[in-house]
C-alpha atoms as a PDB file:
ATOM      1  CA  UNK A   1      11.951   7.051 -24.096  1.00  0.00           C
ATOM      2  CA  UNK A   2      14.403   7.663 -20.919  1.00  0.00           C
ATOM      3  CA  UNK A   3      16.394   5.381 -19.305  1.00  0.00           C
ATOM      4  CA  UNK A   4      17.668   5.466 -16.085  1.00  0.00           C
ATOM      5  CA  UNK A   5      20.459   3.470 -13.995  1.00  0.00           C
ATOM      6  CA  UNK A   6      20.957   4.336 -10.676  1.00  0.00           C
ATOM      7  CA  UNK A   7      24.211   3.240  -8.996  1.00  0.00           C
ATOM      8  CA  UNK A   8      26.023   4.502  -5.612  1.00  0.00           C
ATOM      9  CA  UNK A   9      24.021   3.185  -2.568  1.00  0.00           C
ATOM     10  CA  UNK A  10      25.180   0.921   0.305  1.00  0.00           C
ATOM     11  CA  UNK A  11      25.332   0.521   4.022  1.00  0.00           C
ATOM     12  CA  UNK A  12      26.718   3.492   6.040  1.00  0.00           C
ATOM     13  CA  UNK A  13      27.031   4.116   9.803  1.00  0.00           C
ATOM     14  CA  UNK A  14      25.065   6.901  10.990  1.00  0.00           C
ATOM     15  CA  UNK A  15      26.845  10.575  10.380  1.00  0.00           C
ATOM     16  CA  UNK A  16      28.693   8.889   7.262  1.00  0.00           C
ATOM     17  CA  UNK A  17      28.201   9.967   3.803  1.00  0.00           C
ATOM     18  CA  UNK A  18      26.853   8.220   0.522  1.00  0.00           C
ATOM     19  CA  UNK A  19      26.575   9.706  -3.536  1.00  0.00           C
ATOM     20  CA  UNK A  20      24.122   8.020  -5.467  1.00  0.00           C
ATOM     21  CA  UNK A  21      24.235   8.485  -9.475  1.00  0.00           C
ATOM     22  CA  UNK A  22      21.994   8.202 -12.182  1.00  0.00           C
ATOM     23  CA  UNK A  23      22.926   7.770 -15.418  1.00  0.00           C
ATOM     24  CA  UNK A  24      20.384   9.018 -17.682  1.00  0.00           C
ATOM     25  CA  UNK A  25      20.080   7.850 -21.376  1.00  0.00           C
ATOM     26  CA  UNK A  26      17.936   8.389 -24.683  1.00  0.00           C
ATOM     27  CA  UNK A  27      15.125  11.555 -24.956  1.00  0.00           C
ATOM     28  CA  UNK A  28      17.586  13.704 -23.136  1.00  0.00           C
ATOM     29  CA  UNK A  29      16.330  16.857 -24.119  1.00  0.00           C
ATOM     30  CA  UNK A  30      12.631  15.938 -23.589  1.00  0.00           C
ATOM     31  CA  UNK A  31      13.254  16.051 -19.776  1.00  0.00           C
ATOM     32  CA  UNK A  32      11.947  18.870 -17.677  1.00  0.00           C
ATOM     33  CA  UNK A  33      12.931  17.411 -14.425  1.00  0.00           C
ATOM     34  CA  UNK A  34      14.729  15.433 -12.424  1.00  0.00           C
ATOM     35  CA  UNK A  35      14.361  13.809  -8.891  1.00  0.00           C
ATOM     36  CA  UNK A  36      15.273  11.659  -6.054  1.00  0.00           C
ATOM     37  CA  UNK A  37      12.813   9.542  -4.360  1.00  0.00           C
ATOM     38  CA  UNK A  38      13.133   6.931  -1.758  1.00  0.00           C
ATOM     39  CA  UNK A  39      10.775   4.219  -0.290  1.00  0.00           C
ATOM     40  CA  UNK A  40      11.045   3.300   3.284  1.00  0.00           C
ATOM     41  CA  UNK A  41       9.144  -0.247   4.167  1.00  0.00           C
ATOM     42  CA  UNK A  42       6.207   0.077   4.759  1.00  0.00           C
ATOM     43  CA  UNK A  43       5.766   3.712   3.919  1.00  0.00           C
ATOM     44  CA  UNK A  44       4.899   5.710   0.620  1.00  0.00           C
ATOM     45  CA  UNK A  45       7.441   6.516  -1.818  1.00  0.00           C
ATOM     46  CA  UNK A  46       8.850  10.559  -1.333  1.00  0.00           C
ATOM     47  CA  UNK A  47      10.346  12.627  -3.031  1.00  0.00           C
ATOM     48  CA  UNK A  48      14.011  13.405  -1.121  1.00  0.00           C
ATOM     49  CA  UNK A  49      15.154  16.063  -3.484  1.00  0.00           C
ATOM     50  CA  UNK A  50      14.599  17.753  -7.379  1.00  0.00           C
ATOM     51  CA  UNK A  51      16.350  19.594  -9.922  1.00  0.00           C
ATOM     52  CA  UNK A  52      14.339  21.628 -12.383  1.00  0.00           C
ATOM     53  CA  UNK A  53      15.541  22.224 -15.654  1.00  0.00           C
ATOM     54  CA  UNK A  54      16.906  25.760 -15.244  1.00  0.00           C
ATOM     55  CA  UNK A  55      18.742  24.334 -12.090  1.00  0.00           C
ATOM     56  CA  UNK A  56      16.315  25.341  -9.399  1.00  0.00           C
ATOM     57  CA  UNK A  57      16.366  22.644  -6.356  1.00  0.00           C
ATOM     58  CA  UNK A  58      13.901  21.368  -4.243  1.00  0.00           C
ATOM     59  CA  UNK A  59      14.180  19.715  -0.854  1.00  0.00           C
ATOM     60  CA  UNK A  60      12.185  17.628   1.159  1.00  0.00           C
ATOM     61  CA  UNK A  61      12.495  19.408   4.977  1.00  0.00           C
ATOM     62  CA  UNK A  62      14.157  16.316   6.144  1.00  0.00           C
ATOM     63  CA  UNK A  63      16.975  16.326   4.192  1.00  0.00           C
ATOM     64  CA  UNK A  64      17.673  20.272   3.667  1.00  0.00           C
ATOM     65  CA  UNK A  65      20.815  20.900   4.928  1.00  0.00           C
ATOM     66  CA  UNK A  66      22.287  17.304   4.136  1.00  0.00           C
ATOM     67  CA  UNK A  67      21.437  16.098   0.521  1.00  0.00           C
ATOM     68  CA  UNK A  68      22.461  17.832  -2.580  1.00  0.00           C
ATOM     69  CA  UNK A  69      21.307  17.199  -5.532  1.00  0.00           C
ATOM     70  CA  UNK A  70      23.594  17.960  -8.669  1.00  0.00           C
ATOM     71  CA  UNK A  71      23.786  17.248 -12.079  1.00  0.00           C
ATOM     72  CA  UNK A  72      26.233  16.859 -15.258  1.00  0.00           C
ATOM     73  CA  UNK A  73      25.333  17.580 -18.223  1.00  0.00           C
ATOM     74  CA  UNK A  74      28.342  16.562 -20.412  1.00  0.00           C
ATOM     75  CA  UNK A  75      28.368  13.318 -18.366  1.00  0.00           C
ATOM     76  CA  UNK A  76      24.323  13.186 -18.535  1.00  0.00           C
ATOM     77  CA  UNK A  77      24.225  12.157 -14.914  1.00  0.00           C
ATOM     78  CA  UNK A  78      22.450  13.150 -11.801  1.00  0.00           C
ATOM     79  CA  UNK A  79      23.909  12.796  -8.279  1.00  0.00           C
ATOM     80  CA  UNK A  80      22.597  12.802  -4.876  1.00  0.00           C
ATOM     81  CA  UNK A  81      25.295  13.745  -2.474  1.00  0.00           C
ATOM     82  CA  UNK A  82      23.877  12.603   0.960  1.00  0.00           C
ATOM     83  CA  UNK A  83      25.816  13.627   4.034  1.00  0.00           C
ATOM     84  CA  UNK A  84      25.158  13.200   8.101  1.00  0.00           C
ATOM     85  CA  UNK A  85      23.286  10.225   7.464  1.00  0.00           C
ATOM     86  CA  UNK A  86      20.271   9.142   9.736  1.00  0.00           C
ATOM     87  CA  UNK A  87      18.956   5.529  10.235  1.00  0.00           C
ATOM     88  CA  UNK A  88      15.800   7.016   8.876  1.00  0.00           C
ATOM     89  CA  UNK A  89      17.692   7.683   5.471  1.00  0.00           C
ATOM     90  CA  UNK A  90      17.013   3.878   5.062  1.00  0.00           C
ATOM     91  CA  UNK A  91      14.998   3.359   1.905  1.00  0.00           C
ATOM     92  CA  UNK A  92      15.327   2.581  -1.537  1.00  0.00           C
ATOM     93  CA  UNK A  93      15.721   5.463  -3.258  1.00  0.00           C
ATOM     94  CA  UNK A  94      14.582   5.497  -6.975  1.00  0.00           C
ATOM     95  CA  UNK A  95      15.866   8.126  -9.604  1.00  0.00           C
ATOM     96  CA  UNK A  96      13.131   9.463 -11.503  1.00  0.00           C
ATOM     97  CA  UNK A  97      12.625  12.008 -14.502  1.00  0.00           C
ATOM     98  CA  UNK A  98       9.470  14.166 -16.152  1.00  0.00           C
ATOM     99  CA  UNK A  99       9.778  14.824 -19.763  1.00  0.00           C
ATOM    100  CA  UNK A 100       7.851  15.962 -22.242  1.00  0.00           C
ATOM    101  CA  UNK A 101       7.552  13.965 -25.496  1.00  0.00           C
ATOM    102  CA  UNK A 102       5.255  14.810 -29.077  1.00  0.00           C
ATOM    103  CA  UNK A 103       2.335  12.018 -27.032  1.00  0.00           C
ATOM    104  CA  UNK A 104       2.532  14.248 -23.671  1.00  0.00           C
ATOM    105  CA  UNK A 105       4.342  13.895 -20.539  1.00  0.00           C
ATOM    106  CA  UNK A 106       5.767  11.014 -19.351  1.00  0.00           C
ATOM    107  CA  UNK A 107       7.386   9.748 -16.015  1.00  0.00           C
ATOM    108  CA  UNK A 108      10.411   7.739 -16.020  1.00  0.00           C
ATOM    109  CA  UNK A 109      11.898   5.846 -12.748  1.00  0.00           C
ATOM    110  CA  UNK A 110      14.852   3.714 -12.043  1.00  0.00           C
ATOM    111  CA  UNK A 111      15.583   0.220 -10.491  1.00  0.00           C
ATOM    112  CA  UNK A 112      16.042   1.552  -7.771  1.00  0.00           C
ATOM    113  CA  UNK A 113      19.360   1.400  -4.941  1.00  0.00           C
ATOM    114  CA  UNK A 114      19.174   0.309  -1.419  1.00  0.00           C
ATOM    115  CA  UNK A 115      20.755   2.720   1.388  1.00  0.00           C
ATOM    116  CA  UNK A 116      20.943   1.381   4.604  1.00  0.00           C
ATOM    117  CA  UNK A 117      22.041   3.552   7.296  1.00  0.00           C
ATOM    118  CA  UNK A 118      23.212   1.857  10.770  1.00  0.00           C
ATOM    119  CA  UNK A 119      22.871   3.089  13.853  1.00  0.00           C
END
């Protein structure tokens, strides 16, 4: 089992700057991957931005350039530095995680943090 707690979001004028975190607990070292996701309403939830387990990143094209995504190990937390915010940033954005466990692979998501972004 994973657990995941999210913290960090909030309500930002447009051009500011927000760092989500994600505390991640228990099966540490089944996980393979990490990720951001976010869910505007009324649209599918998308992946923003991943880390893979030798530290590779992956972007979503809208956000290259203006998230990072980061992670400490000694701290077991991932972060999602978000800079030049949009008004389309506005979602909730859930922290998720892919590990691998004796049963198979399993997905793992947060509660979830709201990030509004004003215009």
């Amino acid at each position: 089992q994973v657990q995941l707690v999210e913290s960090g979001g909030g309500l930002v004028q447009a051009g500011g700057s927000l760092r989500l975190s994600c505390a991640v607990s228990g099966s540490i070292s089944s996980i393979n991957a990490m990720g951001w996701y976010r869910q505007a309403p009324g649209k599918q939830r998308e992946l923003a931005a991943a880390i893979i387990g030798g530290g590779s990143t992956n972007y979503a094209d809208s956000v290259k350039g203006r998230f990072t995504i980061s992670r400490n190990n000694a701290k077991n937390t991932v972060y999602l530095q978000m800079n030049s915010l949009k008004p389309e940033d506005t979602a909730v954005y859930y922290c998720h995680a892919e590990a691998w466990l004796s049963s198979g692979e399993y997905d793992y998501w947060g509660q979830g943090t709201q990030v509004t972004v004003s215009s």
